[in-house]
C-alpha atoms as a PDB file:
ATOM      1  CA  UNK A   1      55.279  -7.029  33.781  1.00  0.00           C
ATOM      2  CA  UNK A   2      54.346  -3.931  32.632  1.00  0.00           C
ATOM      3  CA  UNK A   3      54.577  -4.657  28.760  1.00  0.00           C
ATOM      4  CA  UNK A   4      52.576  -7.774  29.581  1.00  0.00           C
ATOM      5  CA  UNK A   5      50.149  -5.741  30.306  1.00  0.00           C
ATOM      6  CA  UNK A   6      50.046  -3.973  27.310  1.00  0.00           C
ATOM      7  CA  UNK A   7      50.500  -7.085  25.428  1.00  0.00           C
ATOM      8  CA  UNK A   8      47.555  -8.268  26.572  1.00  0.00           C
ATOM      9  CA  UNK A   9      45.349  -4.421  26.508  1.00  0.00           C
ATOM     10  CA  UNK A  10      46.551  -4.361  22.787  1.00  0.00           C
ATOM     11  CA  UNK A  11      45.258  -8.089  22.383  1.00  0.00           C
ATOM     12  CA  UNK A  12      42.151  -7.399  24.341  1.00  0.00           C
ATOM     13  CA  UNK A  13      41.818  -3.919  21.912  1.00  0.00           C
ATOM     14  CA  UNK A  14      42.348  -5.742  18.466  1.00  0.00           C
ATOM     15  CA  UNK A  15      39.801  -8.489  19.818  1.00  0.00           C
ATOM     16  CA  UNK A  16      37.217  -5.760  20.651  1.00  0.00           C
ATOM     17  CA  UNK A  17      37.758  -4.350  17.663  1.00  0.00           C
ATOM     18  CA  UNK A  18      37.452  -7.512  15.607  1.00  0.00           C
ATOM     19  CA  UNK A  19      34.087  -8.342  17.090  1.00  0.00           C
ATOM     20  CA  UNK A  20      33.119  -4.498  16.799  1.00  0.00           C
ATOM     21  CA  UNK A  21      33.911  -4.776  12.881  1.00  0.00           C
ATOM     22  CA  UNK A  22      32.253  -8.280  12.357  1.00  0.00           C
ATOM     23  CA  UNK A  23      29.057  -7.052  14.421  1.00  0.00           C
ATOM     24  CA  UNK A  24      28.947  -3.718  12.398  1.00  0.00           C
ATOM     25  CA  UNK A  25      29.331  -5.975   9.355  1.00  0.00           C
ATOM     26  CA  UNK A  26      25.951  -7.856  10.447  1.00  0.00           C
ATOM     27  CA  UNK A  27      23.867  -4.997  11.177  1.00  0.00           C
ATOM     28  CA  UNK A  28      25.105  -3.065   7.467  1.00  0.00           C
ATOM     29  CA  UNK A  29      23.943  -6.677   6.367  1.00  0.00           C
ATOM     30  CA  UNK A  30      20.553  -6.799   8.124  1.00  0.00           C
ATOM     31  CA  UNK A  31      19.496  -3.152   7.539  1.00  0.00           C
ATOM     32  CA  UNK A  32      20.507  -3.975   3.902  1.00  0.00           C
ATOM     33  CA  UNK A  33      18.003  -6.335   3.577  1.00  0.00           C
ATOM     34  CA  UNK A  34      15.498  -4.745   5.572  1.00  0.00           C
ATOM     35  CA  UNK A  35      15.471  -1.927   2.602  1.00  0.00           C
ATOM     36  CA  UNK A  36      15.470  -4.092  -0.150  1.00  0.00           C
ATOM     37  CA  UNK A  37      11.688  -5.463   1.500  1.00  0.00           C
ATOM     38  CA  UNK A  38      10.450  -2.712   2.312  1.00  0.00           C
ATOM     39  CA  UNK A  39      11.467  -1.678  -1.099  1.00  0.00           C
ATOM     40  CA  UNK A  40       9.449  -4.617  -2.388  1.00  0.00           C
ATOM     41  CA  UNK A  41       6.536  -4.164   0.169  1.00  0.00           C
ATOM     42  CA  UNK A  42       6.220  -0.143  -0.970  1.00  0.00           C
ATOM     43  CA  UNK A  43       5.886  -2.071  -4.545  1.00  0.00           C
ATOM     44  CA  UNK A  44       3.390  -4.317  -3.094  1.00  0.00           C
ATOM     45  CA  UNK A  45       0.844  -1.530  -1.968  1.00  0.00           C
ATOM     46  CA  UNK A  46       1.192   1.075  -4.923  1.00  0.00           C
ATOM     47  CA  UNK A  47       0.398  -2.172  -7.162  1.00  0.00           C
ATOM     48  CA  UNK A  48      -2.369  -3.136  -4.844  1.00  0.00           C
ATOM     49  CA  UNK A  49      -3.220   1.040  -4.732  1.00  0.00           C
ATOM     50  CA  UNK A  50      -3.595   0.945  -8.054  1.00  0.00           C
ATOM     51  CA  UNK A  51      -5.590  -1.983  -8.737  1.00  0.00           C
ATOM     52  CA  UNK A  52      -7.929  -0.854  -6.095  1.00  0.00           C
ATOM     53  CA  UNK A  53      -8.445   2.210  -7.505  1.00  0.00           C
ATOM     54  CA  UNK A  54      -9.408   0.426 -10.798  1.00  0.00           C
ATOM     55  CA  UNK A  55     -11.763  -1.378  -9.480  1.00  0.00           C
ATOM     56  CA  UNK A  56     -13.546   1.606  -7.315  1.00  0.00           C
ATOM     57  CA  UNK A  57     -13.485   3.273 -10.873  1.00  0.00           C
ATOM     58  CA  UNK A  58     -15.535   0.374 -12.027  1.00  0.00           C
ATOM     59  CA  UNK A  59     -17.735   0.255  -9.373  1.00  0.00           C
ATOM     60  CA  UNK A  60     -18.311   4.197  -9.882  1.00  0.00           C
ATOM     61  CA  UNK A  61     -19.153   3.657 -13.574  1.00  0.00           C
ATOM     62  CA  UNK A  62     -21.458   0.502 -12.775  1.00  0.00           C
ATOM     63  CA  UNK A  63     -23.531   2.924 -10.197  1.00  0.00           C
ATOM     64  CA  UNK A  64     -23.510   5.812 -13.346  1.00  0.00           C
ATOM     65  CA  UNK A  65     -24.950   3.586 -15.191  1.00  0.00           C
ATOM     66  CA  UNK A  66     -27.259   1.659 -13.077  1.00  0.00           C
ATOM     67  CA  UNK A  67     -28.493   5.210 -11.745  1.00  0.00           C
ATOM     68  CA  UNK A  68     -28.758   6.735 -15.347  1.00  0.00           C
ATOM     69  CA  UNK A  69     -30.900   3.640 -16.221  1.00  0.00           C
ATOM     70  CA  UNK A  70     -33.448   4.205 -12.749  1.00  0.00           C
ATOM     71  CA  UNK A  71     -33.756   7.844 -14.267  1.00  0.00           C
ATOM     72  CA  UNK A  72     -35.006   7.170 -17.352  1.00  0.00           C
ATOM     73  CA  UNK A  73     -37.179   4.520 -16.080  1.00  0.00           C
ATOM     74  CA  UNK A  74     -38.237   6.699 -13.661  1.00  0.00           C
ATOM     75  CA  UNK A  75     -39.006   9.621 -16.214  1.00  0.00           C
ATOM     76  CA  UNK A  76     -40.976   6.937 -18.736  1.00  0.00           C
ATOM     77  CA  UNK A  77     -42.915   6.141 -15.662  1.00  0.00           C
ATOM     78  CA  UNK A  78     -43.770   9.748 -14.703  1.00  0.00           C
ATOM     79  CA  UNK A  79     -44.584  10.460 -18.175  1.00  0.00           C
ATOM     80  CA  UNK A  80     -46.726   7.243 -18.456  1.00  0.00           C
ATOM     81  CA  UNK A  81     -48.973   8.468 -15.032  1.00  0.00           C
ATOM     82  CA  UNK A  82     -49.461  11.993 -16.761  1.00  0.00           C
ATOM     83  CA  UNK A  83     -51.129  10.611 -19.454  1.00  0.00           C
ATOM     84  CA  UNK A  84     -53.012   8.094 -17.600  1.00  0.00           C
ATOM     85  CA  UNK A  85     -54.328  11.083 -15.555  1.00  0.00           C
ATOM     86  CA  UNK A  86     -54.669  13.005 -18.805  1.00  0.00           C
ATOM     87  CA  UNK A  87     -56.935  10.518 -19.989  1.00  0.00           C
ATOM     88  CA  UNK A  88     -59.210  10.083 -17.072  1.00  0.00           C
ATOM     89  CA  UNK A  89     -59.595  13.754 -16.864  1.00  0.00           C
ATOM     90  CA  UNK A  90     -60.965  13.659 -19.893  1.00  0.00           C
END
């Protein structure tokens, strides 16, 4: 009786072992393709990064220009009440 016992502690050993290996196998398998998207979503949001920044860049040289175009409007307008006043003066 007391080999069966082993018998059966060696079966129950290579059967825990078996499922131990195929469940290892699984999660090498799952964390294997949990890299490869977060691989593709770290892709994802540099692209997205960088087309953001593009269009903040944009944006930045849309308000240069839309400011640059209120000073000068500005200035004519200043210079155009100086002579107005210039002329009443007179």
């Amino acid at each position: 009786m007391g080999q069966e016992l082993r018998a059966e502690m060696r079966q129950g050993e290579e059967k825990l072992r078996a499922e131990m290996a195929a469940g290892d196998e699984s999660l090498r398998a799952e964390i294997e393709q949990l890299r490869q998207e977060l691989a593709v979503s770290r892709q994802e949001s540099r692209a997205e990064h960088t087309e953001t920044r593009a269009m903040i860049k944009l944006s930045l040289g849309q308000l240069d220009q839309r400011l640059t175009a209120l000073e000068r409007a500005f200035s004519d307008l200043k210079l155009r009440v100086e002579a107005l006043e210039r002329a009443h003066a007179s």
